[in-house]
N, C-alpha and C. Protein backbone atom coordinates (compact mmCIF):
# COMPACT_ATOMS: atom_id res chain seq x y z
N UNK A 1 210.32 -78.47 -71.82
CA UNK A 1 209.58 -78.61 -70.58
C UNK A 1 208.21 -79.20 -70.89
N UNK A 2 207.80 -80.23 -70.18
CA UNK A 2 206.56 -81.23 -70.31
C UNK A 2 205.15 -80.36 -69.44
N UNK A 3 204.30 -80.00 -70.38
CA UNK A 3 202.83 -79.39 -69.60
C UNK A 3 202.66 -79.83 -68.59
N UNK A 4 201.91 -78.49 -68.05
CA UNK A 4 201.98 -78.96 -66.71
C UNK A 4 200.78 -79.79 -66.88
N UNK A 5 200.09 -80.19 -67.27
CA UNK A 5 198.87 -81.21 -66.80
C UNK A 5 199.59 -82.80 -67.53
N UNK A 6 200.56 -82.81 -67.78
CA UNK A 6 201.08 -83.88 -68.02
C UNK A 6 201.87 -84.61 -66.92
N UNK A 7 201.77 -83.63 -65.75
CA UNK A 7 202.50 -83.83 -64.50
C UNK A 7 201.65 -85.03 -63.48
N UNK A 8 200.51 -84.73 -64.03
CA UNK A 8 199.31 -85.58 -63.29
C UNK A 8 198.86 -86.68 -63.67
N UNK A 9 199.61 -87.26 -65.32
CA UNK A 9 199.53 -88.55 -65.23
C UNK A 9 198.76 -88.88 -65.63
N UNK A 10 197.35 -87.77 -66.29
CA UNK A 10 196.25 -88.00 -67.43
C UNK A 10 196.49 -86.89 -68.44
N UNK A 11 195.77 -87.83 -69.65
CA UNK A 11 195.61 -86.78 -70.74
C UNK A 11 195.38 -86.43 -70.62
N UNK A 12 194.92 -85.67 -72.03
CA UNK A 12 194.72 -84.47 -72.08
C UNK A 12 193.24 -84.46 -72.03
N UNK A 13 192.04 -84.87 -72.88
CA UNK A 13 190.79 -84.90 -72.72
C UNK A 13 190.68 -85.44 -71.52
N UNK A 14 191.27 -86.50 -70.74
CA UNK A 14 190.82 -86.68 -69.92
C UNK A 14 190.69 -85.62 -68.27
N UNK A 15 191.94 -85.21 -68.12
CA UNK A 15 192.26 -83.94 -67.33
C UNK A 15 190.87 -82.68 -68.01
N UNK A 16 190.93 -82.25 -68.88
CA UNK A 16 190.06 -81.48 -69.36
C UNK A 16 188.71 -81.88 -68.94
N UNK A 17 188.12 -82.71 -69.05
CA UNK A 17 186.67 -83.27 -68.70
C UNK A 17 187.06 -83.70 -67.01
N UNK A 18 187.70 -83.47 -66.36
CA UNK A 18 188.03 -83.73 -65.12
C UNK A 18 187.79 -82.27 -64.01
N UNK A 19 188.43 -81.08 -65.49
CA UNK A 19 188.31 -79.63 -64.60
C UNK A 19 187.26 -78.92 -64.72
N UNK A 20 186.37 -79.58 -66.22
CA UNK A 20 185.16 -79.36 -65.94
C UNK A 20 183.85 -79.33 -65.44
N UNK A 21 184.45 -80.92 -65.26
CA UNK A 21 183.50 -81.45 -63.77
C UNK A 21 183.80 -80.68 -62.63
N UNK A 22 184.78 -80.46 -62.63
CA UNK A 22 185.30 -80.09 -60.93
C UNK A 22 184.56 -78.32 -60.99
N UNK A 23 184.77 -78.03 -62.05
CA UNK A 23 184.02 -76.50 -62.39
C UNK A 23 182.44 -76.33 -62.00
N UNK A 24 181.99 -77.48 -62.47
CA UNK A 24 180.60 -77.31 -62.33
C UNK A 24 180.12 -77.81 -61.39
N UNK A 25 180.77 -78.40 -60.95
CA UNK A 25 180.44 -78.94 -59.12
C UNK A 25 180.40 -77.64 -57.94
N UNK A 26 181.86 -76.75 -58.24
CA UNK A 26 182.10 -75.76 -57.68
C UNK A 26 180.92 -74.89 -57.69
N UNK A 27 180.46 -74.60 -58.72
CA UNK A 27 179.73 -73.75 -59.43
C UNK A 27 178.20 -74.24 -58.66
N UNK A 28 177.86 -75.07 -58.61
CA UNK A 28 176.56 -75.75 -58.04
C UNK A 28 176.74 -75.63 -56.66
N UNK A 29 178.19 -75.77 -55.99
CA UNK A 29 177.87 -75.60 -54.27
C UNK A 29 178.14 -74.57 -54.29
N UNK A 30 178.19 -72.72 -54.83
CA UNK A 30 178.34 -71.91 -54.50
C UNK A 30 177.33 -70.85 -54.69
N UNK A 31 176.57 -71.65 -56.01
CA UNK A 31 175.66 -70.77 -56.22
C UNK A 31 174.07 -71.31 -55.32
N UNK A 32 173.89 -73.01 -54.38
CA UNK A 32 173.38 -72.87 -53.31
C UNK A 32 173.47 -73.11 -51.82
N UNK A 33 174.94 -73.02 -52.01
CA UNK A 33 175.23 -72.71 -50.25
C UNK A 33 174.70 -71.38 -49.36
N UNK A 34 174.60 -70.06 -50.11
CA UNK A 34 173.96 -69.54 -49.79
C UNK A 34 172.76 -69.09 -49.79
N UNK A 35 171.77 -70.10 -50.41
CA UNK A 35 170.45 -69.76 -50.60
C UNK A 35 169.76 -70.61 -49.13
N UNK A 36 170.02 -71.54 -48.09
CA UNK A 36 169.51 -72.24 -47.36
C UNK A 36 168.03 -72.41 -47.94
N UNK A 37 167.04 -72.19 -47.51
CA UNK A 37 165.63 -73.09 -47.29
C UNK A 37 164.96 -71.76 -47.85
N UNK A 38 164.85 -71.56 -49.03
CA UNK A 38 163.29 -70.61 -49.66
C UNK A 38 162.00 -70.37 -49.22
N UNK A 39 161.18 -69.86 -49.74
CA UNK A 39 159.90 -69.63 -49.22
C UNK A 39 159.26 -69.34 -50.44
N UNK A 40 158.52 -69.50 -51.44
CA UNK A 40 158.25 -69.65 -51.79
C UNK A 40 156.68 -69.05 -51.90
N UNK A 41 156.06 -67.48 -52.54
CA UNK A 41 155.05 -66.89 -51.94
C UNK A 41 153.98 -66.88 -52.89
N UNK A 42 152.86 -66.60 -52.60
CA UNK A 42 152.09 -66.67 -53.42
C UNK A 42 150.72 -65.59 -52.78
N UNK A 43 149.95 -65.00 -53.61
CA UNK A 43 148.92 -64.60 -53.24
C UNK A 43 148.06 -63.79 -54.38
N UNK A 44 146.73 -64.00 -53.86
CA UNK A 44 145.75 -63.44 -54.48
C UNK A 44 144.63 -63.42 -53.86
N UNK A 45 143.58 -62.05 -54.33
CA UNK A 45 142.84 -60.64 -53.96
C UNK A 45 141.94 -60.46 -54.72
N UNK A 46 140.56 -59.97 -54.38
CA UNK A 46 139.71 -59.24 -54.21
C UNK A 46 139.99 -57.93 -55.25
N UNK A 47 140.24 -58.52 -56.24
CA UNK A 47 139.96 -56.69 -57.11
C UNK A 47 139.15 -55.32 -56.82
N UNK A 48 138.10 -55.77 -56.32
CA UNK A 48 137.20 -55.38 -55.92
C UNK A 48 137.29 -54.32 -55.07
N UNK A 49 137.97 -54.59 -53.78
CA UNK A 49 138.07 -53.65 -52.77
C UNK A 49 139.39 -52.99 -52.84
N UNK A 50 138.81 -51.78 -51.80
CA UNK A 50 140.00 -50.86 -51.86
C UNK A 50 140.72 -51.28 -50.59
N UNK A 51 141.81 -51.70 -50.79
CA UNK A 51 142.56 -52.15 -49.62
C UNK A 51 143.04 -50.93 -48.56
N UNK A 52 143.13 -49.71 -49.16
CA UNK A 52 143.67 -48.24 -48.55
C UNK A 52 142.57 -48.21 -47.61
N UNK A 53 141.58 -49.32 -47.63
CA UNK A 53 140.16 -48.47 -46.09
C UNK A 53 140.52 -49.32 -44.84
N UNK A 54 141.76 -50.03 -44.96
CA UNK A 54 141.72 -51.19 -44.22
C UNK A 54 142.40 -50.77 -42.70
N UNK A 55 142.05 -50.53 -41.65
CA UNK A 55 142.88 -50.23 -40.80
C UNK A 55 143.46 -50.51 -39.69
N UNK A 56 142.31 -51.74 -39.04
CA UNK A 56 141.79 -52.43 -37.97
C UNK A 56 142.18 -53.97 -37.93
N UNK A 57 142.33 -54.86 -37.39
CA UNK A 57 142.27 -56.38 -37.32
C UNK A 57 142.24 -56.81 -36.20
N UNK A 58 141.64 -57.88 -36.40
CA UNK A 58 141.02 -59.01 -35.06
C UNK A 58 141.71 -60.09 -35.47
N UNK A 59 142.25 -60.89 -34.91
CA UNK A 59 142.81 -62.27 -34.60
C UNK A 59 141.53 -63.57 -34.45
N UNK A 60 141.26 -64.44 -35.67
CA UNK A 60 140.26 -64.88 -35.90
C UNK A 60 140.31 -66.47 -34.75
N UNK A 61 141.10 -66.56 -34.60
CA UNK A 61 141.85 -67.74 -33.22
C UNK A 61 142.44 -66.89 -31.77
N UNK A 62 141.98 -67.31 -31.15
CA UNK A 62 142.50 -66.32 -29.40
C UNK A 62 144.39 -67.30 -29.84
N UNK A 63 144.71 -66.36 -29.04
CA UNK A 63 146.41 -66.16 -28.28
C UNK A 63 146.45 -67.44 -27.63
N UNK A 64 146.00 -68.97 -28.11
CA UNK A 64 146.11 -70.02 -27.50
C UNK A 64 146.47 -70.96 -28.29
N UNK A 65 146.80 -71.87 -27.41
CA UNK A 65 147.33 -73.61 -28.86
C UNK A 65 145.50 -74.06 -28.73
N UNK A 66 145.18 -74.14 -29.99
CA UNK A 66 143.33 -74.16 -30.25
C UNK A 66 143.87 -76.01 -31.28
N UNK A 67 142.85 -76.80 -30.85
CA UNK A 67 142.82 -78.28 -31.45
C UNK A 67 142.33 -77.76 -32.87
N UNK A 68 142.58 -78.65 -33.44
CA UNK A 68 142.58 -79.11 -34.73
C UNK A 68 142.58 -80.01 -35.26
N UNK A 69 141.48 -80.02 -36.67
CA UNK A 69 140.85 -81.38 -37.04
C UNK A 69 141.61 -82.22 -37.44
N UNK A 70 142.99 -81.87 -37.90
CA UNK A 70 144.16 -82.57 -38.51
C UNK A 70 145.59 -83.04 -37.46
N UNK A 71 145.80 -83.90 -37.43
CA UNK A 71 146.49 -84.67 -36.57
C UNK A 71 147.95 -84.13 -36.82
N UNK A 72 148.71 -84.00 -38.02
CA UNK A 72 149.51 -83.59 -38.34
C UNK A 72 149.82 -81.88 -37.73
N UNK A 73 149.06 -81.46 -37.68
CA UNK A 73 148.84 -79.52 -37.60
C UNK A 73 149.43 -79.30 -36.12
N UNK A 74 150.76 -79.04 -35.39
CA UNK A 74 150.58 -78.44 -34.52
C UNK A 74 150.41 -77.38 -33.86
N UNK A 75 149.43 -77.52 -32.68
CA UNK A 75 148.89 -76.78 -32.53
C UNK A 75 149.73 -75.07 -32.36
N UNK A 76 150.65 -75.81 -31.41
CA UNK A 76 151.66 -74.39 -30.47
C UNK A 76 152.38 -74.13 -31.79
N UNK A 77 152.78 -74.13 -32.88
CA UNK A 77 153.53 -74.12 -34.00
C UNK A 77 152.54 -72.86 -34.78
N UNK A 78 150.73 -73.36 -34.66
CA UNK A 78 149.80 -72.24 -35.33
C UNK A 78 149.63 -70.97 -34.09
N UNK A 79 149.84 -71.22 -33.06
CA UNK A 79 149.68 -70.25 -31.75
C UNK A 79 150.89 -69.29 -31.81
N UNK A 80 151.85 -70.11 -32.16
CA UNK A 80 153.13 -68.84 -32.51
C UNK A 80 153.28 -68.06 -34.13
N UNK A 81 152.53 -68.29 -35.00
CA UNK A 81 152.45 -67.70 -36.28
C UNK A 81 151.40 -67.08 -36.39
N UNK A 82 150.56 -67.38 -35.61
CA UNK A 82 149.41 -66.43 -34.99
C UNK A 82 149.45 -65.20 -34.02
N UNK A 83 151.41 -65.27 -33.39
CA UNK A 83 151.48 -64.25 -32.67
C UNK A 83 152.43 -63.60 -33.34
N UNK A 84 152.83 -63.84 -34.39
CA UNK A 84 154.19 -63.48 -35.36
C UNK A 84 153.28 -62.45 -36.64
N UNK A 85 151.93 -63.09 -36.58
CA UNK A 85 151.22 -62.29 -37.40
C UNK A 85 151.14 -61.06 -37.12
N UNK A 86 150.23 -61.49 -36.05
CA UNK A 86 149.89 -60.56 -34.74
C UNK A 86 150.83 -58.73 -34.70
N UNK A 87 152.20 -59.11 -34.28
CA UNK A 87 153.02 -58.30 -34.37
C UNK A 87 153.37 -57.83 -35.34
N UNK A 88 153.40 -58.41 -36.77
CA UNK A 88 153.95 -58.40 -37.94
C UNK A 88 153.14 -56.71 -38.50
N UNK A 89 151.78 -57.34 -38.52
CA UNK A 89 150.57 -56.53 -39.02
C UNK A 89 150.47 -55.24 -37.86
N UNK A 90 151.04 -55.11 -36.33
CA UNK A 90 151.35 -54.00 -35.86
C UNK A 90 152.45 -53.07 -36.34
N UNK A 91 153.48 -53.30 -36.55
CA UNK A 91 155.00 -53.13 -37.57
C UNK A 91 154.39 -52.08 -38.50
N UNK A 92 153.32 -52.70 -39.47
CA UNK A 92 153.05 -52.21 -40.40
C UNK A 92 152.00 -51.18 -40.55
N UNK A 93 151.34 -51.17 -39.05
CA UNK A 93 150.32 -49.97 -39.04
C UNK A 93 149.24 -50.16 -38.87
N UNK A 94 149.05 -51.54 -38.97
CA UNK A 94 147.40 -51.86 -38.56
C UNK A 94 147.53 -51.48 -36.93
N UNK A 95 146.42 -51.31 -36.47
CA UNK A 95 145.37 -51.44 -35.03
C UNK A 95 144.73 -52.22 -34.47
N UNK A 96 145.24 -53.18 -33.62
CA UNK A 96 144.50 -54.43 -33.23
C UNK A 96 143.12 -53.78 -32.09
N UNK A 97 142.12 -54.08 -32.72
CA UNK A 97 140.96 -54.00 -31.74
C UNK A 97 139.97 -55.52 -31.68
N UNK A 98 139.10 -55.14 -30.97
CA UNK A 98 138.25 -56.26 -30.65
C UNK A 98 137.39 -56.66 -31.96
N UNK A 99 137.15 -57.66 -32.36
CA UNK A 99 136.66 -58.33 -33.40
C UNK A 99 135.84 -57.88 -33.52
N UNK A 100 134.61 -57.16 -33.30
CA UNK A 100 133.15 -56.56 -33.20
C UNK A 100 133.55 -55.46 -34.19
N UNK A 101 134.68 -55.03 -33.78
CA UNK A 101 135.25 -53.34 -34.33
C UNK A 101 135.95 -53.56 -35.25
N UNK A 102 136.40 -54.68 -35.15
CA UNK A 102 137.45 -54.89 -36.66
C UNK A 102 137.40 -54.45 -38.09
N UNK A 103 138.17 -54.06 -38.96
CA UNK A 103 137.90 -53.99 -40.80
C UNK A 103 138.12 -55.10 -40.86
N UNK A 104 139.27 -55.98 -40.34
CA UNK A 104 139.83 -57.30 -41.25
C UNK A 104 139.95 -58.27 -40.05
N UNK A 105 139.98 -59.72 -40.30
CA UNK A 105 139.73 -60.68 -39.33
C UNK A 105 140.85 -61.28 -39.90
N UNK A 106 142.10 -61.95 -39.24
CA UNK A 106 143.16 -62.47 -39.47
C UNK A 106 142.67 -64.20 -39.22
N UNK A 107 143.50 -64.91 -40.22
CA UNK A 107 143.10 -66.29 -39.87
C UNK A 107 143.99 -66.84 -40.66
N UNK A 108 145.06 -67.66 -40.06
CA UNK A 108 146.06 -68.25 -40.18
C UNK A 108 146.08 -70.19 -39.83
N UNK A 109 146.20 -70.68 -41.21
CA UNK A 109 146.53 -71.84 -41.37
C UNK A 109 147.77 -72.30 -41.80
N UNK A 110 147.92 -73.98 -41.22
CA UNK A 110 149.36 -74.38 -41.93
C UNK A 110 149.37 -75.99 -41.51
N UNK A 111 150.40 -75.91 -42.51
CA UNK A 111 150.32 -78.00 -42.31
C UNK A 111 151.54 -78.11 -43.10
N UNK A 112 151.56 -79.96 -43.00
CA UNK A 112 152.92 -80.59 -43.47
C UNK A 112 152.88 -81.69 -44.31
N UNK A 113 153.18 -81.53 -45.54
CA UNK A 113 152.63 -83.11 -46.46
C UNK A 113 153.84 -83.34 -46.91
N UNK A 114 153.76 -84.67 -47.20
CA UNK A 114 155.44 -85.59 -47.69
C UNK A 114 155.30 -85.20 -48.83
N UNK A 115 156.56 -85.07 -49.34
CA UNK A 115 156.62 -84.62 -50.64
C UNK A 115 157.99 -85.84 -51.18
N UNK A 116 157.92 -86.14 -52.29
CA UNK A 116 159.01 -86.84 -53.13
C UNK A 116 159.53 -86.28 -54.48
N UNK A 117 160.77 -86.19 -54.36
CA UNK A 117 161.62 -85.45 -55.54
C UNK A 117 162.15 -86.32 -56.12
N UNK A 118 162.31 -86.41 -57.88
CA UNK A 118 163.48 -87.39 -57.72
C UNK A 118 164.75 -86.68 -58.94
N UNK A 119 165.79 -86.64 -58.43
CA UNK A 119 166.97 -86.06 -59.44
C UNK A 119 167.56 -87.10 -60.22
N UNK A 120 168.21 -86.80 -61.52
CA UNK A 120 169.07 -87.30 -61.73
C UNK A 120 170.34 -86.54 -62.27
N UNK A 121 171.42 -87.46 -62.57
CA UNK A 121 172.44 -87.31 -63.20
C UNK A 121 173.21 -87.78 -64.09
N UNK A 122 173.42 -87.21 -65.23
CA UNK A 122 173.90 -87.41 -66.40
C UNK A 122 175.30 -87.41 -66.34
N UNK A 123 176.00 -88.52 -66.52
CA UNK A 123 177.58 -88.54 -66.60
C UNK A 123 178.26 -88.32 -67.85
N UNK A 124 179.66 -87.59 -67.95
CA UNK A 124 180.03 -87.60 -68.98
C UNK A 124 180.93 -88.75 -69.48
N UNK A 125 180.24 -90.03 -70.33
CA UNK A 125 180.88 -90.88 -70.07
C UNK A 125 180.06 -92.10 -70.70
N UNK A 126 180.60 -93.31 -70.83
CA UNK A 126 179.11 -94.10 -71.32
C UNK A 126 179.63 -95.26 -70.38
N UNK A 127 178.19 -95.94 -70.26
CA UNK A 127 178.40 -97.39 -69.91
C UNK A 127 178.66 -98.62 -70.76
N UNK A 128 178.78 -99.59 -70.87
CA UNK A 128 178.46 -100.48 -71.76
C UNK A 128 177.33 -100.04 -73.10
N UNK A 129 176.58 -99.84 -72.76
CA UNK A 129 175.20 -100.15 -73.76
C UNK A 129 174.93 -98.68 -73.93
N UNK A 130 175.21 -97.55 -73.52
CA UNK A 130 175.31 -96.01 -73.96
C UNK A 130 175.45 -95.25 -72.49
N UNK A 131 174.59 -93.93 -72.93
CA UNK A 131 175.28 -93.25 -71.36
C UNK A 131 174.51 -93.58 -70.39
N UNK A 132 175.41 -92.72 -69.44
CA UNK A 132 175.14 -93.72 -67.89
C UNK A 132 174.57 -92.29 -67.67
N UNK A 133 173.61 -92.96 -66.80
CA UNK A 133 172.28 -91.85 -65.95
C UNK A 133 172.62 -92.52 -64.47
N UNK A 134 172.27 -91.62 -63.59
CA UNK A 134 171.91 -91.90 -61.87
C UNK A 134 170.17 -91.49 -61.53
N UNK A 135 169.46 -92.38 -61.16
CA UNK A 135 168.27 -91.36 -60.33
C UNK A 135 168.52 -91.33 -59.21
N UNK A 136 168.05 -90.22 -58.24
CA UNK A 136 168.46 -90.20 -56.97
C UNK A 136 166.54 -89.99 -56.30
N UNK A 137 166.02 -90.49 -55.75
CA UNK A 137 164.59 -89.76 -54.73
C UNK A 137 165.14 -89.54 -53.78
N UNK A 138 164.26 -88.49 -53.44
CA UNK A 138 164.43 -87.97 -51.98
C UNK A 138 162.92 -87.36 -51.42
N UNK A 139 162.44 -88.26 -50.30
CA UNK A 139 161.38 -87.76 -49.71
C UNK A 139 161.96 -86.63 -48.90
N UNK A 140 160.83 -85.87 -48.71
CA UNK A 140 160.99 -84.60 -47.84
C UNK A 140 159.55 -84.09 -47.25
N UNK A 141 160.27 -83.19 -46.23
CA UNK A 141 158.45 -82.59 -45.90
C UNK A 141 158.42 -81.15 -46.36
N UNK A 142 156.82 -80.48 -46.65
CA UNK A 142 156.75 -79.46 -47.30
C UNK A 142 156.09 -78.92 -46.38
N UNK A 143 156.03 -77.94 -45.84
CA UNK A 143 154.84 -77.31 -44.68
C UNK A 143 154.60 -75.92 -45.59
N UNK A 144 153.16 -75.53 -45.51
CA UNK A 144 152.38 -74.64 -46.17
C UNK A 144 151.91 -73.84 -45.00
N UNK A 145 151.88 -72.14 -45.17
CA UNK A 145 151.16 -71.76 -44.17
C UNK A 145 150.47 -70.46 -45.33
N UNK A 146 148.80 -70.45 -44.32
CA UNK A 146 148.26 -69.77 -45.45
C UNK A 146 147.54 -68.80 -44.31
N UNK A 147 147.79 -67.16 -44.65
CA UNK A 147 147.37 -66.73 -44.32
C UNK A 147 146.18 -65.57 -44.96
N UNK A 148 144.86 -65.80 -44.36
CA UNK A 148 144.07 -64.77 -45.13
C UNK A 148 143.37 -63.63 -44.32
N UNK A 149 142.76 -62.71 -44.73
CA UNK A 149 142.36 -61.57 -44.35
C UNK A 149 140.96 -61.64 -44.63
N UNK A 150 140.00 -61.08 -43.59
CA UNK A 150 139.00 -61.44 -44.08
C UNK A 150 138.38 -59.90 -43.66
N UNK A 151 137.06 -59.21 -44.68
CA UNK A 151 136.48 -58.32 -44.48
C UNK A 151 135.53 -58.29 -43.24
N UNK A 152 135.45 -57.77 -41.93
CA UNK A 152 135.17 -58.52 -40.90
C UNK A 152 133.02 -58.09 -41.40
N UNK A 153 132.84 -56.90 -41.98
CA UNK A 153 131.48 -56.55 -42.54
C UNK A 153 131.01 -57.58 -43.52
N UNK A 154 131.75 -57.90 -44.41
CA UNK A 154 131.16 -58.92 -45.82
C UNK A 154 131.40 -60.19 -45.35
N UNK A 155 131.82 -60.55 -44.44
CA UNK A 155 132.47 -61.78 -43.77
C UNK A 155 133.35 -62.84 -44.89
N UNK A 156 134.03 -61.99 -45.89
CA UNK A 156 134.62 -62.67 -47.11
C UNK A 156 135.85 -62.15 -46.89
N UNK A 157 136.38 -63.42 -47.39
CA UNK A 157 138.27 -63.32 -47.83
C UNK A 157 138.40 -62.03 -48.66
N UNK A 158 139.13 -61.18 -48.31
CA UNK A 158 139.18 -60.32 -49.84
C UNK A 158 141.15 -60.52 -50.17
N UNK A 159 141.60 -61.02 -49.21
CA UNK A 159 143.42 -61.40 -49.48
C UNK A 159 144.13 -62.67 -48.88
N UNK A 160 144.87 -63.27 -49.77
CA UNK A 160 145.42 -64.11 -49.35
C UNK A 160 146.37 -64.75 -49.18
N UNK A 161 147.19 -64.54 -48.42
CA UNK A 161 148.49 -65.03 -48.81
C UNK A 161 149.41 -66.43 -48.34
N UNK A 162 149.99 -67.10 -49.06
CA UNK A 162 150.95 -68.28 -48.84
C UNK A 162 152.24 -68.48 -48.74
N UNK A 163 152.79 -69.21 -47.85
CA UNK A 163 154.10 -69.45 -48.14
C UNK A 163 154.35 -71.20 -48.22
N UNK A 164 155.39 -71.57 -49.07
CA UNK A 164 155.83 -72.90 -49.11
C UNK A 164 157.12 -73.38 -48.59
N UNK A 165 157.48 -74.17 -47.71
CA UNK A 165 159.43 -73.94 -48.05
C UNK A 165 159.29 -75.79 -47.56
N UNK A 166 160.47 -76.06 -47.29
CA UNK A 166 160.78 -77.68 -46.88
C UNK A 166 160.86 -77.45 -45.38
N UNK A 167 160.58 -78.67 -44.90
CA UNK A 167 160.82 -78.44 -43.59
C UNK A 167 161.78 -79.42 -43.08
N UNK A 168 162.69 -78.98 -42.46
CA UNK A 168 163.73 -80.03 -41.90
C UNK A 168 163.40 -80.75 -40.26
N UNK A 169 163.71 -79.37 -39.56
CA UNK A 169 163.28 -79.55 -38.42
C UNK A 169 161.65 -78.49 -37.73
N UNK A 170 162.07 -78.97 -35.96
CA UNK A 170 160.95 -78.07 -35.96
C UNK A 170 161.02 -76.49 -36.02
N UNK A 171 159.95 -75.73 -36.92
CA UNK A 171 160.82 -74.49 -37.28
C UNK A 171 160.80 -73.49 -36.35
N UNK A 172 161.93 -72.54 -36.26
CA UNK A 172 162.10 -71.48 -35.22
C UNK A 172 161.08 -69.85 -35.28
N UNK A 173 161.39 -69.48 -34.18
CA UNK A 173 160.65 -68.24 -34.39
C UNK A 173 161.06 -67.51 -35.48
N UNK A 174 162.73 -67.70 -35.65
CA UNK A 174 163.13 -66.71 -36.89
C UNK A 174 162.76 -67.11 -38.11
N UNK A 175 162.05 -68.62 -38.69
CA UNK A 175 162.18 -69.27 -39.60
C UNK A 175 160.72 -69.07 -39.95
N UNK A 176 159.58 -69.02 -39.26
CA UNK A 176 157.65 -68.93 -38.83
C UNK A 176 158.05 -67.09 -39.76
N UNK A 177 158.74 -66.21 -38.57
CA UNK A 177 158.92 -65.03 -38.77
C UNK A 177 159.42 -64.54 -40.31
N UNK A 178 160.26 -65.45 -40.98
CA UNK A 178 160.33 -64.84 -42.62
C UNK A 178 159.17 -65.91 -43.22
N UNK A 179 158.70 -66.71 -43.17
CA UNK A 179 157.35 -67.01 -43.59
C UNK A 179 156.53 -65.64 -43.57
N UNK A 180 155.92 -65.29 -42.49
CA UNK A 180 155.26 -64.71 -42.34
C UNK A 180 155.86 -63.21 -43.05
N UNK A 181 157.06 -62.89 -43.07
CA UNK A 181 156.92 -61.68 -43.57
C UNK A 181 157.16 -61.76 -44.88
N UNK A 182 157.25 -62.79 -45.77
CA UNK A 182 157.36 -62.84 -46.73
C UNK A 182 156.26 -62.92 -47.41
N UNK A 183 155.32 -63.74 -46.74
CA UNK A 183 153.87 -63.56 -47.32
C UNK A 183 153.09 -62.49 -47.39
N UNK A 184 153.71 -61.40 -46.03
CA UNK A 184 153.05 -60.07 -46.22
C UNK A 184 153.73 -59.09 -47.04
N UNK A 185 155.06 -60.07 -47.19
CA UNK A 185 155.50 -58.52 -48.87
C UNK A 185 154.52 -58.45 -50.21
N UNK A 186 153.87 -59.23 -50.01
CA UNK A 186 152.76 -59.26 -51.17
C UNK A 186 151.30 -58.51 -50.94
N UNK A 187 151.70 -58.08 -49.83
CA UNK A 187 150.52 -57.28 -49.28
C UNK A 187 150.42 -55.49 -48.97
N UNK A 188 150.07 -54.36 -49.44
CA UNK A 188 148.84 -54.95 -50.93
C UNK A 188 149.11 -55.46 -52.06
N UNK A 189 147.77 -55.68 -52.37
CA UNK A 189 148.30 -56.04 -53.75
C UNK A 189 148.73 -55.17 -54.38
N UNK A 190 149.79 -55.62 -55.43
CA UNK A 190 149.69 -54.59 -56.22
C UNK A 190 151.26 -53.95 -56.05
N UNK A 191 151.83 -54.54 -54.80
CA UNK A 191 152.96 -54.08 -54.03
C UNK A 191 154.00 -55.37 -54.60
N UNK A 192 155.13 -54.71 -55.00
CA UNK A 192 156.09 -55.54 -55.15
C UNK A 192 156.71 -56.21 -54.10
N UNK A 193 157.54 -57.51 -54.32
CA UNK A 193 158.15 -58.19 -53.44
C UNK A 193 159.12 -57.61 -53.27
N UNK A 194 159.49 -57.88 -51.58
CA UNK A 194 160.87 -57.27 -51.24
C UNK A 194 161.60 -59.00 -51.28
């Protein structure tokens, strides 16, 4: 009886370097089909203060789409992550009062810059003159939103936090909403990421 991969009409190295490709292809759309669009967090703090006195916050922009010096920045896009904050930081126990009364002054930025990637790929295989490479670019957009905390007495940042991810389209409340709570898993410091 003739192997079964002899049924298919290629050798043997060749079938072999055929299922390994096909392996690692598999292997690449499974391990990010389920990751969709990251976020990417970052932050840093004020050693200094004790974050445990913090209890209060003011919203450093009113509950409105407010202009902006940057053309790119929209506005209703910062008016809804400003209300995603808003709620976020109630969730968690703060007390929204009037800015006069405040511990911490919330102030939320964000924007969108082109970004260019470029991949390649290594074939198993040669060309004429040795092996064969692919480059691939791909422009994309990156939107950043940065949110900081500010001591509303020292009138200083004492926390800060970021998020990065790609942006495809325009993003949803659910999409603003793990931004935002992802940047506050870093909050306090000192607090591990969920």
């Amino acid at each position: 009886m003739r192997p079964t991969f002899a049924r298919l009409g290629l050798p043997r190295p060749q079938l072999l370097a055929a299922v390994v490709l096909a392996a690692v292809v598999l292997a690449a759309v499974v391990l990010t089909a389920g990751c969709g669009v990251s976020v990417q967090v970052h932050s840093a703090f004020d050693p200094g203060k004790n974050f445990s006195t913090y209890r209060t916050f003011a919203m450093l922009e009113p509950n409105k789409p407010v202009q902006t010096d940057n053309p790119d920045v929209n506005p209703f896009v910062l008016q809804r992550l400003r209300q995603i904050a808003y709620s976020r930081l109630k969730e968690r126990g703060f007390v929204p009062v009037e800015r006069k009364d405040a511990d911490l002054v919330v102030h939320i930025m964000a924007g969108v810059k082109e970004r260019l990637e470029m991949n390649s790929t290594n074939y198993y295989g040669y060309a004429w003159r040795g092996p064969a490479f692919n480059y691939n670019w791909q422009q994309y957009q990156e939107g950043t939103v940065v949110l900081d905390l500010i001591d509303a007495k020292a009138n200083a940042v004492v926390w800060r936090g970021s998020g990065v991810r790609r942006v495809v389209t325009e993003p949803s409340n659910a999409e603003l909403g793990e931004v935002i709570d992802r940047i506050l898993s870093q909050y306090p410091p000192g607090k591990a990421a969920q």
